[in-house]
PDB file of N, CA and C in Angstrom:
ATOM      1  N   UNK A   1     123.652 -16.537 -51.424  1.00  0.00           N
ATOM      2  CA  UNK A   1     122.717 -17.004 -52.445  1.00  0.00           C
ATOM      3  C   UNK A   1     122.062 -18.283 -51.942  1.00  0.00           C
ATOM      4  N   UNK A   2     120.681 -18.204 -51.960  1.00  0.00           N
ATOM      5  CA  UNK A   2     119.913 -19.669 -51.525  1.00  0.00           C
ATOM      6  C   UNK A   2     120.218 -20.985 -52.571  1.00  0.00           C
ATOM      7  N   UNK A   3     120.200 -21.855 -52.417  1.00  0.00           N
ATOM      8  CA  UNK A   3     120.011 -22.471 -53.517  1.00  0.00           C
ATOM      9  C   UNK A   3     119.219 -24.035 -53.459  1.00  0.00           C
ATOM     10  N   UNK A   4     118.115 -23.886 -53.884  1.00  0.00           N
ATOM     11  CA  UNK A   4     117.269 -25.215 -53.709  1.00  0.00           C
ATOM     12  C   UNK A   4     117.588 -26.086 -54.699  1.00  0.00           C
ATOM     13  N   UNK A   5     116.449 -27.033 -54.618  1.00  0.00           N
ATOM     14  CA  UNK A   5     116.286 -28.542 -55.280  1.00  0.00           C
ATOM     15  C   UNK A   5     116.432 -27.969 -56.716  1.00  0.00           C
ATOM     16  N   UNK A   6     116.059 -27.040 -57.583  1.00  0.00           N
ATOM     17  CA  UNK A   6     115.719 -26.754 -58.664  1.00  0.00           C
ATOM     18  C   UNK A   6     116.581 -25.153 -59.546  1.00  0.00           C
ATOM     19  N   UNK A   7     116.821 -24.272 -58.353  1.00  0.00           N
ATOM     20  CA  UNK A   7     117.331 -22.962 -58.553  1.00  0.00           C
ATOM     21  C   UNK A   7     118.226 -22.696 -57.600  1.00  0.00           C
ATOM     22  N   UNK A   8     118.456 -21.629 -57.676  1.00  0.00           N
ATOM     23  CA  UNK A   8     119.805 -20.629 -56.942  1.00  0.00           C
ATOM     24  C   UNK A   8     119.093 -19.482 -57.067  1.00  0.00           C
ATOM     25  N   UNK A   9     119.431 -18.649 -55.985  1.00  0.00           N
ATOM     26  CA  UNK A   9     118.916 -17.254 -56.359  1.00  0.00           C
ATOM     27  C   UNK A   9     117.535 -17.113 -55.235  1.00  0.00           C
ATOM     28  N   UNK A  10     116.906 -15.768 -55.645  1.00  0.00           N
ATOM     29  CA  UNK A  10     116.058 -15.370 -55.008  1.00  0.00           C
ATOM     30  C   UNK A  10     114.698 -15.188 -55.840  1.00  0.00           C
ATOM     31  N   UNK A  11     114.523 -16.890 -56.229  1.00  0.00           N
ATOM     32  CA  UNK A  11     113.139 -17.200 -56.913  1.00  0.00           C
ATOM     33  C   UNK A  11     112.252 -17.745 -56.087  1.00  0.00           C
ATOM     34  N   UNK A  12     111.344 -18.115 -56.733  1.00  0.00           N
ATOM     35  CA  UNK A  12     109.643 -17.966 -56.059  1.00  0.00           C
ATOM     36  C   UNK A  12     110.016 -19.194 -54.847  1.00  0.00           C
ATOM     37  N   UNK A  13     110.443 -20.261 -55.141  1.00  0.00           N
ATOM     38  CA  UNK A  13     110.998 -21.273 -54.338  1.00  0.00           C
ATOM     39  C   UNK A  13     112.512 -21.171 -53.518  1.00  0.00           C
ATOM     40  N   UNK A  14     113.258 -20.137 -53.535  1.00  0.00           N
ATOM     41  CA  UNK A  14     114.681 -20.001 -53.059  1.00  0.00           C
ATOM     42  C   UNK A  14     114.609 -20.202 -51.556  1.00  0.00           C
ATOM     43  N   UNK A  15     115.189 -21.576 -51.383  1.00  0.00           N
ATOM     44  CA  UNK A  15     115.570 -21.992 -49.858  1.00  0.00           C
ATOM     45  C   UNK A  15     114.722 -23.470 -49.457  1.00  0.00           C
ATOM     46  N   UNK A  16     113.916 -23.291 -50.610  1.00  0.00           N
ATOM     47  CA  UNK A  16     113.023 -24.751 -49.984  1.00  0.00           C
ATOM     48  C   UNK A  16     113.376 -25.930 -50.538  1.00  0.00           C
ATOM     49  N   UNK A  17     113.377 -26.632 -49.622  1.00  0.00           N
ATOM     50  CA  UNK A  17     114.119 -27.882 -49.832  1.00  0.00           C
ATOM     51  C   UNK A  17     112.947 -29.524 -50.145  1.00  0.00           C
ATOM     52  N   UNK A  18     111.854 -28.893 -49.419  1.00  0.00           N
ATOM     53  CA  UNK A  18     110.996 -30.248 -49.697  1.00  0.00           C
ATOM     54  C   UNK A  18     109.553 -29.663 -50.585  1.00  0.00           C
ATOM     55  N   UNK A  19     109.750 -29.777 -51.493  1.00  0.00           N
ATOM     56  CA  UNK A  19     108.227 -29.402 -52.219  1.00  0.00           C
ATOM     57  C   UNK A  19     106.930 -30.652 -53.015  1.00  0.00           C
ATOM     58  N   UNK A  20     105.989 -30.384 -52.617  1.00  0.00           N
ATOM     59  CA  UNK A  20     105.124 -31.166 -52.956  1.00  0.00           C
ATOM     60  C   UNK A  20     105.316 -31.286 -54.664  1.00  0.00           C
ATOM     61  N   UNK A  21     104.251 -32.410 -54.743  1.00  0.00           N
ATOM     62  CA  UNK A  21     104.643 -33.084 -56.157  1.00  0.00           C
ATOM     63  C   UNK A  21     103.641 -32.015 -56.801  1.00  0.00           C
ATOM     64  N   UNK A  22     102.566 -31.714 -56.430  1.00  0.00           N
ATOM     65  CA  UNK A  22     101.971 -30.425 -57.075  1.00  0.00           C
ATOM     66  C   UNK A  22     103.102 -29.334 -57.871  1.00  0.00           C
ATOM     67  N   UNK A  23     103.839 -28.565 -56.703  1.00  0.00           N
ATOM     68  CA  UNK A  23     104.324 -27.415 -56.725  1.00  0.00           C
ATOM     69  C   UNK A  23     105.587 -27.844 -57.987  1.00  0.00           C
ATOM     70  N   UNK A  24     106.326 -29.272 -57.842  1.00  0.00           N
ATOM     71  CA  UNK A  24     107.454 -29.845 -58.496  1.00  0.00           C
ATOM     72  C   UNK A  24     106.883 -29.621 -59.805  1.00  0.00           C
ATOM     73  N   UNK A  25     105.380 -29.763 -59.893  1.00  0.00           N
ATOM     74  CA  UNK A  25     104.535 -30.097 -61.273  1.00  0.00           C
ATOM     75  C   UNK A  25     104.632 -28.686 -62.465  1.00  0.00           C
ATOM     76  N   UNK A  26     104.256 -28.003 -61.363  1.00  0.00           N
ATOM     77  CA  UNK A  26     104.048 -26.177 -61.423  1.00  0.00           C
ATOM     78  C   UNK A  26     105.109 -25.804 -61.939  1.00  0.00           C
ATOM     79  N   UNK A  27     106.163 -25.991 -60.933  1.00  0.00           N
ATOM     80  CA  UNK A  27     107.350 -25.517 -61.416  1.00  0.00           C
ATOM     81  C   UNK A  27     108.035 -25.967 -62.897  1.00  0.00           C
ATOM     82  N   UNK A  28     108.423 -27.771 -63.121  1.00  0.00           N
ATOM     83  CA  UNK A  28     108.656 -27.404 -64.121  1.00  0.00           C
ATOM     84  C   UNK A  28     107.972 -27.014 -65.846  1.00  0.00           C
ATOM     85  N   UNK A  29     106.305 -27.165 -65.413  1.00  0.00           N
ATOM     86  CA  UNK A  29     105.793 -26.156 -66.400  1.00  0.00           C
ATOM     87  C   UNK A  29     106.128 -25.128 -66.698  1.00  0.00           C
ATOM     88  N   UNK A  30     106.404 -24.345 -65.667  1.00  0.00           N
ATOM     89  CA  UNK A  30     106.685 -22.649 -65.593  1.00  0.00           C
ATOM     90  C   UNK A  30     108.316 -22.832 -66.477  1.00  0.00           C
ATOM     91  N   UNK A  31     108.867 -23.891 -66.279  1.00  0.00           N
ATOM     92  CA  UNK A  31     110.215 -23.890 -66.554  1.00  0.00           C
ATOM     93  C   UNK A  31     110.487 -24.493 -68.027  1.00  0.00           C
ATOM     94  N   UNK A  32     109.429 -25.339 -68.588  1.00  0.00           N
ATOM     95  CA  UNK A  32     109.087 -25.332 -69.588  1.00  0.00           C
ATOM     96  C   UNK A  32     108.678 -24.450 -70.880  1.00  0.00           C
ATOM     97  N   UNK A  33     107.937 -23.593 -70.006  1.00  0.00           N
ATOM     98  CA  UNK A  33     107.188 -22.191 -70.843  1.00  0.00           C
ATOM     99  C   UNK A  33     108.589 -21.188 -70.863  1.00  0.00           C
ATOM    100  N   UNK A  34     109.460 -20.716 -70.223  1.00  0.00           N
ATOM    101  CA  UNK A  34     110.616 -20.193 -69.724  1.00  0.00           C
ATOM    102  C   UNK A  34     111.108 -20.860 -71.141  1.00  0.00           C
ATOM    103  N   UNK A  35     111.549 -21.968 -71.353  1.00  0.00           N
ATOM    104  CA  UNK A  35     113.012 -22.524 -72.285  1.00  0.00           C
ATOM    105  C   UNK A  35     111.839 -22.546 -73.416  1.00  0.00           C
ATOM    106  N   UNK A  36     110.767 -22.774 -73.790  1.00  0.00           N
ATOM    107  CA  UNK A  36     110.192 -22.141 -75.158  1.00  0.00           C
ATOM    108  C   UNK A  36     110.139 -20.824 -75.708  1.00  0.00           C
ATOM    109  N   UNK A  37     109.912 -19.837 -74.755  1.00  0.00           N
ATOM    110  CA  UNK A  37     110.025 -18.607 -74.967  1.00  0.00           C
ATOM    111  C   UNK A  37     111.844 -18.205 -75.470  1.00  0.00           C
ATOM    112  N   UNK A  38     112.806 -18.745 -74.681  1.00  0.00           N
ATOM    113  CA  UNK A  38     114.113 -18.663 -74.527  1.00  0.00           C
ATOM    114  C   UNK A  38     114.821 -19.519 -76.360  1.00  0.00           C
ATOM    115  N   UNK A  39     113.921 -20.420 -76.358  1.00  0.00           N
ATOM    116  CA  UNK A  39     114.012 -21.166 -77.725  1.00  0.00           C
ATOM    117  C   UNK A  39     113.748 -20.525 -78.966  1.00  0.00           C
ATOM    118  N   UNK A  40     112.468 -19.182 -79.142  1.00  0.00           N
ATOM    119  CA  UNK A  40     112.063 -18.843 -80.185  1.00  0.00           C
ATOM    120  C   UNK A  40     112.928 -17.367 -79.705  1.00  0.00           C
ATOM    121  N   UNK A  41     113.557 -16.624 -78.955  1.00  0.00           N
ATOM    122  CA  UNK A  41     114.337 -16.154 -78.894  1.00  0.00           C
ATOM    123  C   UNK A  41     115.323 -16.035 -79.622  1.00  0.00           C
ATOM    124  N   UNK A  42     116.107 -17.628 -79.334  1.00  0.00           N
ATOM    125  CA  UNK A  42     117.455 -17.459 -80.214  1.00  0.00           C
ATOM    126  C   UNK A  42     116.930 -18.098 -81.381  1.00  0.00           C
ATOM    127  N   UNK A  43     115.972 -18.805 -81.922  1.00  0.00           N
ATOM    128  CA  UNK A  43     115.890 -18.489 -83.664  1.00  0.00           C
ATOM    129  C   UNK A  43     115.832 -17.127 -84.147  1.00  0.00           C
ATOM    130  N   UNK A  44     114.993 -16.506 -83.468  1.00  0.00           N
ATOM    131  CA  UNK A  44     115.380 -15.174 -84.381  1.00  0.00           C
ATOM    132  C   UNK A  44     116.019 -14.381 -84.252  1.00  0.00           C
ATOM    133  N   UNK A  45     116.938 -14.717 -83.249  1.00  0.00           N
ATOM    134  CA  UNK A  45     118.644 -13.796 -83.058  1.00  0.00           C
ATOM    135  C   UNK A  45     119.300 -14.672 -84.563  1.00  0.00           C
ATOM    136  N   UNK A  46     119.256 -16.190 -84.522  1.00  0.00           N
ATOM    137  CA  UNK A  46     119.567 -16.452 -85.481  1.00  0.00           C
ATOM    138  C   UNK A  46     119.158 -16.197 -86.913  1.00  0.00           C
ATOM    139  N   UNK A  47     118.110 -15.866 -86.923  1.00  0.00           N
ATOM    140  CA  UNK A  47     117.275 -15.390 -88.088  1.00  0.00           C
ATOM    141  C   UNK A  47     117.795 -14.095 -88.621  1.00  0.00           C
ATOM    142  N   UNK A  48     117.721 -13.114 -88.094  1.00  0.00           N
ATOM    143  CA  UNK A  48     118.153 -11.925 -87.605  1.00  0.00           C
ATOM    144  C   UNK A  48     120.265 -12.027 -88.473  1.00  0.00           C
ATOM    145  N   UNK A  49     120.643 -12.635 -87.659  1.00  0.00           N
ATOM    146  CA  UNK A  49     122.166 -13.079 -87.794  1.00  0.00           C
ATOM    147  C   UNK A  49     122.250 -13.552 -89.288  1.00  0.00           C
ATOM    148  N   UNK A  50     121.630 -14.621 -89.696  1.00  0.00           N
ATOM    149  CA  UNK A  50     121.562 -15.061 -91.133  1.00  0.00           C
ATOM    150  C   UNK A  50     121.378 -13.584 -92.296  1.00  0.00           C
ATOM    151  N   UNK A  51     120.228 -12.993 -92.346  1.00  0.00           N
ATOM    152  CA  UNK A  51     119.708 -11.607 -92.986  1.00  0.00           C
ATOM    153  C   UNK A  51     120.840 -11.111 -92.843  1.00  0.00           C
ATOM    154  N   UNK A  52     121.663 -10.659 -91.768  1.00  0.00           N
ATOM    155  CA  UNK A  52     122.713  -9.403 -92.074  1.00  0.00           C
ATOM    156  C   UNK A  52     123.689  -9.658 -92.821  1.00  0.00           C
ATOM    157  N   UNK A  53     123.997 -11.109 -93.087  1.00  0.00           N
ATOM    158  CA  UNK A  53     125.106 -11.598 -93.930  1.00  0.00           C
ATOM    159  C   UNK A  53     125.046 -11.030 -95.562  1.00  0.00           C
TER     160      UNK A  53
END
């Protein structure tokens, strides 16, 4: 398993070790948009969870 500055695995960056402040920028946008999507996820698992009670 690679594992860079930011991830593990065999993502868009896996193995690179020096990345421009651009790409650092990019990335954690992308990683931003990732944990919002991941955020309205589990409200409505929780949402979801509440109703069946």
């Amino acid at each position: 398993m690679n594992c860079g500055a930011y991830s593990c695995g065999e993502g868009e960056y896996s193995g690179r070790q020096f990345l421009t402040t651009t790409e650092k920028a990019e990335m954690l946008e992308n990683y931003k948009k990732w944990l919002e999507m991941e955020r309205k996820g589990v409200e409505e698992a929780i949402a979801k969870l509440k109703k069946a009670k």
